[in-house]
N, C-alpha and C. Protein backbone atom coordinates (compact mmCIF):
# COMPACT_ATOMS: atom_id res chain seq x y z
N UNK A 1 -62.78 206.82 -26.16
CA UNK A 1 -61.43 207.33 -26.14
C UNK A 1 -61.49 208.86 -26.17
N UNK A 2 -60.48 209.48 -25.57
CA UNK A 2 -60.33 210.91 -25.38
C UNK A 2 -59.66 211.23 -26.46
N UNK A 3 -60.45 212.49 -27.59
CA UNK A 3 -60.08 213.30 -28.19
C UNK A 3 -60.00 214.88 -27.90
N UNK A 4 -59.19 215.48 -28.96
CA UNK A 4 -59.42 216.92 -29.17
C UNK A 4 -60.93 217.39 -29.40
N UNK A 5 -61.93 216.43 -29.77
CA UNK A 5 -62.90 216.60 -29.78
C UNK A 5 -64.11 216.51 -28.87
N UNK A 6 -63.29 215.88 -27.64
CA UNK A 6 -63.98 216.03 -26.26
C UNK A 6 -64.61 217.43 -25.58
N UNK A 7 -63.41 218.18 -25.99
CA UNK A 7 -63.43 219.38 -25.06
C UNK A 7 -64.26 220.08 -25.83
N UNK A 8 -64.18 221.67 -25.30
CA UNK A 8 -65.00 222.71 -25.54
C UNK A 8 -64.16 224.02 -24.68
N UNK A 9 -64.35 224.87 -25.24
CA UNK A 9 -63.49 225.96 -24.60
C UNK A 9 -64.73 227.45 -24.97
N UNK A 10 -63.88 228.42 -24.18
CA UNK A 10 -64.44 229.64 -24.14
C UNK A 10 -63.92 230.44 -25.34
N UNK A 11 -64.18 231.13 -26.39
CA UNK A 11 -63.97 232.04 -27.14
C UNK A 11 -63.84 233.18 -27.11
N UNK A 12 -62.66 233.93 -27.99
CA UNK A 12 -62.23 235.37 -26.97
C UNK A 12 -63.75 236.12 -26.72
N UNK A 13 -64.92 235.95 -27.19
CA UNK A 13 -66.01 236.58 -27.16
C UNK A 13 -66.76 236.03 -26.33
N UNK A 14 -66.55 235.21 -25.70
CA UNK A 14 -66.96 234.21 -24.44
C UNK A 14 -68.18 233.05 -24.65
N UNK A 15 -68.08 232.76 -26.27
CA UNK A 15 -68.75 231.78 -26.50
C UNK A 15 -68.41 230.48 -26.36
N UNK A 16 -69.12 229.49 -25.96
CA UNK A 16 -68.72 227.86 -26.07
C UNK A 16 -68.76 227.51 -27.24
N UNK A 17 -67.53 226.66 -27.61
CA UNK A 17 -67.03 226.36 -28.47
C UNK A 17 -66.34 224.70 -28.98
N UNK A 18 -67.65 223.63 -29.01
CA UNK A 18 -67.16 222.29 -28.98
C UNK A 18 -65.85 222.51 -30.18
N UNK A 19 -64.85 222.21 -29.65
CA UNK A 19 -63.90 221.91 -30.42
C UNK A 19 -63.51 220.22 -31.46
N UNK A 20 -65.32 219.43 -31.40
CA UNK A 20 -65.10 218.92 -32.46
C UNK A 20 -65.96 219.88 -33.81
N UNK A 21 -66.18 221.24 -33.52
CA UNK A 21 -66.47 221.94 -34.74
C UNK A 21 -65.27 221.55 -35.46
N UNK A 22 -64.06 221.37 -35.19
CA UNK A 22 -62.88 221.02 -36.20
C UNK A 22 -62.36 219.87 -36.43
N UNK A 23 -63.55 218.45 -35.87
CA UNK A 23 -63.34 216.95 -36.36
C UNK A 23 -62.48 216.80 -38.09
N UNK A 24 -61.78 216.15 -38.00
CA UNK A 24 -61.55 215.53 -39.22
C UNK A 24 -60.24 216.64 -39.83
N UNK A 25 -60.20 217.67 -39.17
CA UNK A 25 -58.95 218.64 -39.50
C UNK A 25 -57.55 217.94 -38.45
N UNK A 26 -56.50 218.40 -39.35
CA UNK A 26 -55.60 218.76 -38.29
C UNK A 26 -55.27 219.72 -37.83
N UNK A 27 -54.75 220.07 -36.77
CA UNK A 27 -54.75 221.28 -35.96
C UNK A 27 -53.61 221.13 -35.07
N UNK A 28 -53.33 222.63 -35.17
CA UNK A 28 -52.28 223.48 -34.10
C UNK A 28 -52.46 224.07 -32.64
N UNK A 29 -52.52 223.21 -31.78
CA UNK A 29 -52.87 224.34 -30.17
C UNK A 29 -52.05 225.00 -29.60
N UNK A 30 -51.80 226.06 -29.20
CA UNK A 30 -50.75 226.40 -28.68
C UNK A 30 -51.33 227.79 -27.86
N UNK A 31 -50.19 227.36 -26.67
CA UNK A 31 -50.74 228.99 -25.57
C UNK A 31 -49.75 230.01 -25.90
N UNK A 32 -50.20 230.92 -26.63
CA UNK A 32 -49.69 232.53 -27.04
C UNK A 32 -49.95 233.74 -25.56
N UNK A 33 -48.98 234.13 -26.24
CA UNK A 33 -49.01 235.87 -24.92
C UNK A 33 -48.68 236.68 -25.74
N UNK A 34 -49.30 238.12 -25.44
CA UNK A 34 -48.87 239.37 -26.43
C UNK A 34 -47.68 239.83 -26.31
N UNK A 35 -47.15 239.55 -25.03
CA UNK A 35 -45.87 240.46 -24.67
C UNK A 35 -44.79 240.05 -24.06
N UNK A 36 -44.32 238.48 -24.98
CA UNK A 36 -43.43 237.29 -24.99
C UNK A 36 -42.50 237.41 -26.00
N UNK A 37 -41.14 237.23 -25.91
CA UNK A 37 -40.33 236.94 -26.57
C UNK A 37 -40.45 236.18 -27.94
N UNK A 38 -41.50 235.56 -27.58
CA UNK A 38 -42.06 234.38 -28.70
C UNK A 38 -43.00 235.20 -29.17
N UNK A 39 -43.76 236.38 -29.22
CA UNK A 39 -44.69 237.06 -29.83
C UNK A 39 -44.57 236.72 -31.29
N UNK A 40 -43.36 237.17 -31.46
CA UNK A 40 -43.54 237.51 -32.94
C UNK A 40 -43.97 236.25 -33.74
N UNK A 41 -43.60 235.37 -33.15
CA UNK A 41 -44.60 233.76 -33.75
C UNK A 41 -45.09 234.16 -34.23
N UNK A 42 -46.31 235.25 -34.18
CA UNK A 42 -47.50 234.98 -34.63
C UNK A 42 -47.66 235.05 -36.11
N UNK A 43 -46.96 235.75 -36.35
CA UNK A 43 -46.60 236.16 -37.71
C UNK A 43 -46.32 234.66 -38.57
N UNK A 44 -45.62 234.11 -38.15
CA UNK A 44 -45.56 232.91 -38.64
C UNK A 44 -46.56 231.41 -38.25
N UNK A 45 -47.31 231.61 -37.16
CA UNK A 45 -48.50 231.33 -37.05
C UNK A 45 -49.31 231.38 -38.44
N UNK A 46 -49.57 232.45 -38.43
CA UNK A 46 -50.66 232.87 -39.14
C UNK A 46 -50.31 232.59 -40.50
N UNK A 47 -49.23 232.74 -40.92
CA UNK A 47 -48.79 231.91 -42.44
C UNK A 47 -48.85 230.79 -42.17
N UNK A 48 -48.90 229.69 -41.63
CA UNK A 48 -49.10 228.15 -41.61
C UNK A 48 -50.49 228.22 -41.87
N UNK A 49 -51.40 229.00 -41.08
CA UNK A 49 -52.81 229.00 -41.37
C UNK A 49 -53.72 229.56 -42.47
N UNK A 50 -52.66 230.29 -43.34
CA UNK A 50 -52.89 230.88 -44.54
C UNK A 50 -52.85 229.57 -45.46
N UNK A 51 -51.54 229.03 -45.16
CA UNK A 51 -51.26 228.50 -46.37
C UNK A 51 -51.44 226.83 -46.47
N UNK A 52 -52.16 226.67 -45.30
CA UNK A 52 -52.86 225.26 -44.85
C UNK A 52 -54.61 225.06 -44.23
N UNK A 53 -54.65 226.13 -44.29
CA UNK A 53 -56.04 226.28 -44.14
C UNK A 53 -57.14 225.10 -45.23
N UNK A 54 -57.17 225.93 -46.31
CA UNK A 54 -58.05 225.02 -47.36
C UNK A 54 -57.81 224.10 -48.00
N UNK A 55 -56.56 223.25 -46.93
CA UNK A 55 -56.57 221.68 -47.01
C UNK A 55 -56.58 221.40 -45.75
N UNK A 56 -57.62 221.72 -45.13
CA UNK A 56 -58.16 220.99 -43.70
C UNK A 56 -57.28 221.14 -42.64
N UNK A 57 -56.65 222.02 -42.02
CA UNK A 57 -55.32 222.77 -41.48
C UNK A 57 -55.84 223.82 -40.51
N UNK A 58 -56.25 223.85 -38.96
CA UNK A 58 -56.53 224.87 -38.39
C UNK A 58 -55.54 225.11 -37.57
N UNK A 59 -55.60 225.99 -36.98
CA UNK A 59 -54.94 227.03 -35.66
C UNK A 59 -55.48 227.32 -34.97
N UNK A 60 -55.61 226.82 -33.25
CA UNK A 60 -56.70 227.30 -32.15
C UNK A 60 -55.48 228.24 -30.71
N UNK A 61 -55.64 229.12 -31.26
CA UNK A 61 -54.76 229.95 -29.83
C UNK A 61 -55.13 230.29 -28.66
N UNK A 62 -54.63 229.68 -27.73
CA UNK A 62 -54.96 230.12 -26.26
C UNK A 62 -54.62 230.94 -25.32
N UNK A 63 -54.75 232.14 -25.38
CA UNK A 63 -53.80 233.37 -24.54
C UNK A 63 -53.82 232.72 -23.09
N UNK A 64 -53.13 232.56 -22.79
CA UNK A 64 -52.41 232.33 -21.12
C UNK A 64 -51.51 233.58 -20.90
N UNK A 65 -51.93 234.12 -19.21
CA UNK A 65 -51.14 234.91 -18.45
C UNK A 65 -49.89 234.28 -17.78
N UNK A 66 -49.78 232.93 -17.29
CA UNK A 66 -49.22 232.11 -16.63
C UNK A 66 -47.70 232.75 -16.14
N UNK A 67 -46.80 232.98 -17.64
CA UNK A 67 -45.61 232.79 -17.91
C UNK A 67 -45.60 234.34 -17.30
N UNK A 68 -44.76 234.67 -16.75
CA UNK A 68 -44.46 236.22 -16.20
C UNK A 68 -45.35 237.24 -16.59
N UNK A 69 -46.52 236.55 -16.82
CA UNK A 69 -47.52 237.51 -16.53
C UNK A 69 -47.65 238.51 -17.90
N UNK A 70 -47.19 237.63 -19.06
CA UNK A 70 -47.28 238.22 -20.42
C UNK A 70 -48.52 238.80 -21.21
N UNK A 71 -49.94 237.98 -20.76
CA UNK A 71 -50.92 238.34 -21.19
C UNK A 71 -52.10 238.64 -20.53
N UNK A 72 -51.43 240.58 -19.84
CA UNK A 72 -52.17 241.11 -19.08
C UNK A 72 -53.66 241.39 -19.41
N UNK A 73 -53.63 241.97 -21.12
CA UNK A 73 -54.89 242.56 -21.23
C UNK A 73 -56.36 241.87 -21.77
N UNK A 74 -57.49 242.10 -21.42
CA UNK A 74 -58.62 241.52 -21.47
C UNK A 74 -58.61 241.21 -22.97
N UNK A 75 -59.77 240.38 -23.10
CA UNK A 75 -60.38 239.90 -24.25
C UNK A 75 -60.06 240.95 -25.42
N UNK A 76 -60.56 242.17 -25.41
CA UNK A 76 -60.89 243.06 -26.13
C UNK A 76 -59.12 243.62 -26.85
N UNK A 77 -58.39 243.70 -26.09
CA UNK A 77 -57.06 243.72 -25.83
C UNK A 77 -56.13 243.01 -26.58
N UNK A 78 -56.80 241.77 -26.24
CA UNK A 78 -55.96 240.55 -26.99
C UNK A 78 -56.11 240.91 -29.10
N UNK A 79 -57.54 240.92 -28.80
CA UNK A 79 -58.44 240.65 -29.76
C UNK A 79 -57.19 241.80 -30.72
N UNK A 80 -57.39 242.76 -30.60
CA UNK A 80 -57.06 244.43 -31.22
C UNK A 80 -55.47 244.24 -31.82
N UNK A 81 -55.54 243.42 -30.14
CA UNK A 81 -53.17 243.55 -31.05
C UNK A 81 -52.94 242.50 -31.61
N UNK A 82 -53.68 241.31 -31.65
CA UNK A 82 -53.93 240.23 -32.77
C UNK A 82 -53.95 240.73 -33.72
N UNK A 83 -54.53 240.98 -34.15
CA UNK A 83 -55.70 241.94 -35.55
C UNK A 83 -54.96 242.88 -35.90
N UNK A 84 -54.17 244.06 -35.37
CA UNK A 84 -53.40 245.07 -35.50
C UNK A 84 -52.32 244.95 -36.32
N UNK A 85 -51.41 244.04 -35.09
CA UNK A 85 -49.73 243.45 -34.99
C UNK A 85 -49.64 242.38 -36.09
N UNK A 86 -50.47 241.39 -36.02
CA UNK A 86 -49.87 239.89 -37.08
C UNK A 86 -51.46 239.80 -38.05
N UNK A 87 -52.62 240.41 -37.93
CA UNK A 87 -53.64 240.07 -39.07
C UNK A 87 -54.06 238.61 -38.51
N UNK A 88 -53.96 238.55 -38.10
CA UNK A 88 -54.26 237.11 -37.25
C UNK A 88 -56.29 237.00 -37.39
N UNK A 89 -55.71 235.65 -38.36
CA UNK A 89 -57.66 235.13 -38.94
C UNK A 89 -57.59 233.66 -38.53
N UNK A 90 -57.03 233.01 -37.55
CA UNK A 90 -57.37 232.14 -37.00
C UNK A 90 -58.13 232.25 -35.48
N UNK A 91 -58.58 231.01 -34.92
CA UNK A 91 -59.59 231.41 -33.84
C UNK A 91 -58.34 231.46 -32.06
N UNK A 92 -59.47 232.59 -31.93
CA UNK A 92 -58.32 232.70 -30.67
C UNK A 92 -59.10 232.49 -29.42
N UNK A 93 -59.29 232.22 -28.44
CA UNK A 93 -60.11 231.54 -27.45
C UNK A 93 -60.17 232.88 -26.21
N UNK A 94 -60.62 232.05 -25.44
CA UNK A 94 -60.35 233.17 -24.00
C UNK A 94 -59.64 232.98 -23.19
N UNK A 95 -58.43 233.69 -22.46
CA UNK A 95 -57.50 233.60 -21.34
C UNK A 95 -57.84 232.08 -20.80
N UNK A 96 -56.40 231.45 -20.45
CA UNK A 96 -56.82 230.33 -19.69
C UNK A 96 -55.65 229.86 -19.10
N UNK A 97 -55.57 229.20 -18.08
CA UNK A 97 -54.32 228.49 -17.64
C UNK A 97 -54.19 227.03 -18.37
N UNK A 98 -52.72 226.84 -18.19
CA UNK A 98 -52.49 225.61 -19.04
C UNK A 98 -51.49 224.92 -17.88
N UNK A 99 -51.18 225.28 -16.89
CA UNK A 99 -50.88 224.49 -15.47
C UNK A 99 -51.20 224.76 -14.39
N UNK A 100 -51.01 223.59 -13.43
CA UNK A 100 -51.53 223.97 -11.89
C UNK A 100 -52.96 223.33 -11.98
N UNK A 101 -53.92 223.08 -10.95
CA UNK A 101 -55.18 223.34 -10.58
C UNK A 101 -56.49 223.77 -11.22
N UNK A 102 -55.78 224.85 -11.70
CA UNK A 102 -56.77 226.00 -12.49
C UNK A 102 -56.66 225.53 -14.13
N UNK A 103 -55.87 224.77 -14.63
CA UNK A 103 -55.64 224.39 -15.87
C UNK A 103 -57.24 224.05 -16.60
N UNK A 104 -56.96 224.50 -17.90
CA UNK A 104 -58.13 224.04 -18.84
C UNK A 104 -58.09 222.80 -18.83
N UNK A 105 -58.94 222.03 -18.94
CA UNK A 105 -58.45 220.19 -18.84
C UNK A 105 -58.18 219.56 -20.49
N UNK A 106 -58.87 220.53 -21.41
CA UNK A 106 -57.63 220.49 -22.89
C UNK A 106 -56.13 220.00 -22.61
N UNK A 107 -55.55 221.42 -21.63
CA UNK A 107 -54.48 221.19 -21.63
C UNK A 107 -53.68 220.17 -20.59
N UNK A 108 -54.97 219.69 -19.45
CA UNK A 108 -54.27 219.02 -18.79
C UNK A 108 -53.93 217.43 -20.02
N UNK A 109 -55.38 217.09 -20.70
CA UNK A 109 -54.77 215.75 -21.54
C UNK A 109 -53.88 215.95 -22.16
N UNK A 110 -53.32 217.19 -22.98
CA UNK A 110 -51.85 217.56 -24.20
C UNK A 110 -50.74 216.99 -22.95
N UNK A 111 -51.06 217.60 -21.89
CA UNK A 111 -49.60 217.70 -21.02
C UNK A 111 -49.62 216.15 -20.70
N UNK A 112 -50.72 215.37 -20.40
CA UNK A 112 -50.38 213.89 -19.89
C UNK A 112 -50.22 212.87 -21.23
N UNK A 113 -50.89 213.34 -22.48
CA UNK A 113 -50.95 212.47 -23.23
C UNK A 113 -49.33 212.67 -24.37
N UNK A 114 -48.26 214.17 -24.65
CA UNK A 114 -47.29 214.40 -24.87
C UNK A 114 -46.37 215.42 -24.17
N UNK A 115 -45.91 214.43 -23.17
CA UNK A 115 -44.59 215.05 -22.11
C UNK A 115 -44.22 216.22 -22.96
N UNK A 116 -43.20 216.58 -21.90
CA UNK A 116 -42.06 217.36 -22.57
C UNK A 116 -40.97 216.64 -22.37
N UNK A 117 -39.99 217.42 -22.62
CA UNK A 117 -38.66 216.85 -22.52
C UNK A 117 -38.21 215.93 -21.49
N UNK A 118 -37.97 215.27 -20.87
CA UNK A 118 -37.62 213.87 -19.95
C UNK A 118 -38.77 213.67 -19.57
N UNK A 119 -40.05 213.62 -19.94
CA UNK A 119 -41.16 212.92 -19.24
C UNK A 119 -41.98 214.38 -18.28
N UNK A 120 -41.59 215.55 -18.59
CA UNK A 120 -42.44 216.88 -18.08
C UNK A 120 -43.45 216.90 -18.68
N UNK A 121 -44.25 217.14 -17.46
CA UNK A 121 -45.75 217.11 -18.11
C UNK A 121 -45.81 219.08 -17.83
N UNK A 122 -45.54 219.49 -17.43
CA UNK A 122 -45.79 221.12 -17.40
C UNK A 122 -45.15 221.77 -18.54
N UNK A 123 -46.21 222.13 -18.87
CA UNK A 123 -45.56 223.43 -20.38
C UNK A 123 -44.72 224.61 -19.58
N UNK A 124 -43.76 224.70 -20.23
CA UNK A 124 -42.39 225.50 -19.31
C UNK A 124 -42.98 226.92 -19.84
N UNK A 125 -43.32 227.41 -20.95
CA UNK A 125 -43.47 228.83 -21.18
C UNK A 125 -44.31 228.85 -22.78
N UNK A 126 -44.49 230.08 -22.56
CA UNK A 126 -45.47 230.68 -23.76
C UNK A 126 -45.11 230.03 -25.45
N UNK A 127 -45.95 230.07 -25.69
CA UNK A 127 -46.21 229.61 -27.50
C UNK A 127 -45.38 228.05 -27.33
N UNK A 128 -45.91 227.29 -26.04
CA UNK A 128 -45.78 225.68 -26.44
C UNK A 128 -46.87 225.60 -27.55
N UNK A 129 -46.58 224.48 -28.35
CA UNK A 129 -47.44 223.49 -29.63
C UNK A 129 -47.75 222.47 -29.53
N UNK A 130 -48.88 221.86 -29.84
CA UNK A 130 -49.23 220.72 -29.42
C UNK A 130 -49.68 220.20 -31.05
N UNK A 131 -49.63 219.65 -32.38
CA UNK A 131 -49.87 219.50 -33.55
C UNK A 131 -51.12 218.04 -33.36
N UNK A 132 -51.97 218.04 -33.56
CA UNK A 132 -53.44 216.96 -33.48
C UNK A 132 -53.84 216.55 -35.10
N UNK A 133 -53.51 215.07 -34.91
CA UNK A 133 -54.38 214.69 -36.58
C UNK A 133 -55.19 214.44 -36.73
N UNK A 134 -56.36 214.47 -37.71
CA UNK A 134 -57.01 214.45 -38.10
C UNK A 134 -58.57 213.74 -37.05
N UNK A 135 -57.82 212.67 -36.34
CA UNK A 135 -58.46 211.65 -35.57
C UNK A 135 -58.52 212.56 -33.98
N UNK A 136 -58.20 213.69 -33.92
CA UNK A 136 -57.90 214.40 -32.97
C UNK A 136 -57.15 214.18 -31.75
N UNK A 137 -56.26 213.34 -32.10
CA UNK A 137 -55.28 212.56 -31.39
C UNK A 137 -53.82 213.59 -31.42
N UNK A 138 -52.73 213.65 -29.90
CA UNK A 138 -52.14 214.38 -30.09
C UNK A 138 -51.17 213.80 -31.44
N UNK A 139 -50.43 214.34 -32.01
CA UNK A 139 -48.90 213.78 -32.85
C UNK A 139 -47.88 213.82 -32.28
N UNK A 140 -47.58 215.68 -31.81
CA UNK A 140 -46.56 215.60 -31.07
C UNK A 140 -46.47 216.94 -30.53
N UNK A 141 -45.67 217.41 -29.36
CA UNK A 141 -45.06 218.33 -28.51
C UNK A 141 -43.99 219.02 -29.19
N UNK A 142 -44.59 220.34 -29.18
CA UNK A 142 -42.90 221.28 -29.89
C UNK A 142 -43.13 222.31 -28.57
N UNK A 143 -41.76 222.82 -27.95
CA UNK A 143 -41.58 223.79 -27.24
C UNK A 143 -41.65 225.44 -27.41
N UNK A 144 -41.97 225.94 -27.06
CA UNK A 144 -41.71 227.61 -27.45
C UNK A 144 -40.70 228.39 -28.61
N UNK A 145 -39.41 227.47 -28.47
CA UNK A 145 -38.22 227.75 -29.18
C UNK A 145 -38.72 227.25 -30.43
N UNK A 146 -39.50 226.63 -31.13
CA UNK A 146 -39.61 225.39 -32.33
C UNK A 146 -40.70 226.94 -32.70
N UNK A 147 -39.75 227.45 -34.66
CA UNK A 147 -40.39 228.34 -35.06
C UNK A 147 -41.44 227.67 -35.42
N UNK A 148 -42.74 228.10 -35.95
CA UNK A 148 -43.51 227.86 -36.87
C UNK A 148 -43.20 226.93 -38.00
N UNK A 149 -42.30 228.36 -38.82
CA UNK A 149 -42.29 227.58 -40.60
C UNK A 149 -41.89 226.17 -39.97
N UNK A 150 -41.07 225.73 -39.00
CA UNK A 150 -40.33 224.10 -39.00
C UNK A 150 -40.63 223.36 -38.87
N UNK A 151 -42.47 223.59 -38.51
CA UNK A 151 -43.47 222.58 -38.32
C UNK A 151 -44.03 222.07 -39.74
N UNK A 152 -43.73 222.82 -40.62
CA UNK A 152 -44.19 222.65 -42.53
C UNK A 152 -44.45 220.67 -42.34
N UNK A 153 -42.87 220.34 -42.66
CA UNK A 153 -42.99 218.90 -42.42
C UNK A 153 -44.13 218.36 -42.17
N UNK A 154 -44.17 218.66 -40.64
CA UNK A 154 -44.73 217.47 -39.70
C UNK A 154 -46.34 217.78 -39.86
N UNK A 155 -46.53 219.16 -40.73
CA UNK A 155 -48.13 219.45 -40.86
C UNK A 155 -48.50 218.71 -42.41
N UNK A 156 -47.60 218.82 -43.32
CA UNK A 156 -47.79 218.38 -44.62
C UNK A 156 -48.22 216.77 -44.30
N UNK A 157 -47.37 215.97 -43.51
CA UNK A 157 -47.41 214.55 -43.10
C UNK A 157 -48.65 214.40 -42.47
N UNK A 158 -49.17 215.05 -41.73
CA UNK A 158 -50.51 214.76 -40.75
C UNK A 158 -51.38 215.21 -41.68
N UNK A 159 -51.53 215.90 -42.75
CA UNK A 159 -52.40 216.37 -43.68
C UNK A 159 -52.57 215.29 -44.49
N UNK A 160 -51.99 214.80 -45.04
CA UNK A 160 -51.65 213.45 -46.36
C UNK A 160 -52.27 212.25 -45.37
N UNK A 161 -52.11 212.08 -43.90
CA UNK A 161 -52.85 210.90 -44.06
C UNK A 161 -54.04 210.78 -43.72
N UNK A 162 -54.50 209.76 -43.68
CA UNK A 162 -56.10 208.96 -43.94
C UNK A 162 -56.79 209.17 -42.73
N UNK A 163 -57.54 209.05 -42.43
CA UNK A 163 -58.75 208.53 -41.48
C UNK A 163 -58.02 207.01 -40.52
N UNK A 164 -57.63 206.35 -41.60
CA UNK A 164 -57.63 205.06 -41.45
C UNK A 164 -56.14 204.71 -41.15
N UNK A 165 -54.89 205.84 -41.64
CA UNK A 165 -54.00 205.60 -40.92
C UNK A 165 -53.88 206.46 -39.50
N UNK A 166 -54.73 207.26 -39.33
CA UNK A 166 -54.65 207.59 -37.71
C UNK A 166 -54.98 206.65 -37.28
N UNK A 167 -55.97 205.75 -37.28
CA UNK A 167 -56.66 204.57 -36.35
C UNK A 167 -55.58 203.36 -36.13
N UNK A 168 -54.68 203.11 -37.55
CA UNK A 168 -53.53 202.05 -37.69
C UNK A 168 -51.92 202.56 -36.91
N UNK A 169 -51.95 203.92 -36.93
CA UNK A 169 -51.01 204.11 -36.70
C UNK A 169 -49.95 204.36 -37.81
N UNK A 170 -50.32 203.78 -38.84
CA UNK A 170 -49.25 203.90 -40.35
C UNK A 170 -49.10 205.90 -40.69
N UNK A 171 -47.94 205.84 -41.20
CA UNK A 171 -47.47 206.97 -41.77
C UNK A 171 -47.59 206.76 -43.50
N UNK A 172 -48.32 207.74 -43.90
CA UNK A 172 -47.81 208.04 -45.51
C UNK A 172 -46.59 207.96 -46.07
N UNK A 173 -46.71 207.60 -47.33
CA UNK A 173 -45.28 207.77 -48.39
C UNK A 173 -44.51 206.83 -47.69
């Protein structure tokens, strides 16, 4: 079966990066741009990953240019106004497309395995979310508009359960 732990991606430093280094966590994917309306996410990004981190809680960001061409500048670029702008200590990957042809194939399974809205499989714009439990299975699709903090919920819930209710399907509490 296809997991989050299939893939492997490039790192803003251009290392390979099996992304089951983060088996058994749950995790946040989402394609960020520096110079998006949705920027300021990050800020609230990065507090979910503060404050969920050391209960098994990551954040993997994927800069995409895609969306009007928001995330012009190189690696080095990204890296600086991350680090600068939001303090940003989660892992951030290397430029990538997330539709079309050219797509990372990460993102082609998020897009086939949780639509968007009426059954869209194309991520419409910058800082889509994709939330993965533990079993590295998707949970669910949040759009660009869906702040951060509002994901608290649905991360506390995928945190609390088991091994054994990802495999069943059961929800906690």
């Amino acid at each position: 079966m296809t997991s989050m732990y299939s893939f492997s991606a490039l790192s803003l430093t251009g290392e390979t990066i099996d992304l089951a280094r983060w088996r058994g966590q749950v995790a946040l994917l989402v394609n960020v741009a520096s110079h998006c309306g949705f920027t300021p996410q990050y800020e609230g990004l990065q507090a979910l990953y503060r404050d969920y981190h050391e209960r098994g809680f990551t954040l993997l960001a994927f800069p995409c240019n895609q969306f009007g061409r928001q995330e012009p500048g190189d690696a080095d670029a990204i890296a600086s106004f991350c680090a600068n702008n939001y303090a940003v200590s989660f892992p951030l990957f290397a430029k990538i497309e997330v539709n079309g042809p050219q797509a990372h194939p990460l993102f082609k399974w998020l897009e086939r395995d949780k639509p968007g809205i009426f059954g869209t499989r194309r991520i419409k714009w910058n800082f889509t979310k994709f939330l993965v439990g533990r079993d590295g299975q998707p949970i669910r699709r949040y759009g660009s508009r869906t702040r951060p903090d509002s994901l608290r919920h649905a991360i506390e819930r995928a945190l609390a359960a088991t091994p054994a209710d990802a495999e069943t399907g059961a929800t906690p509490g």
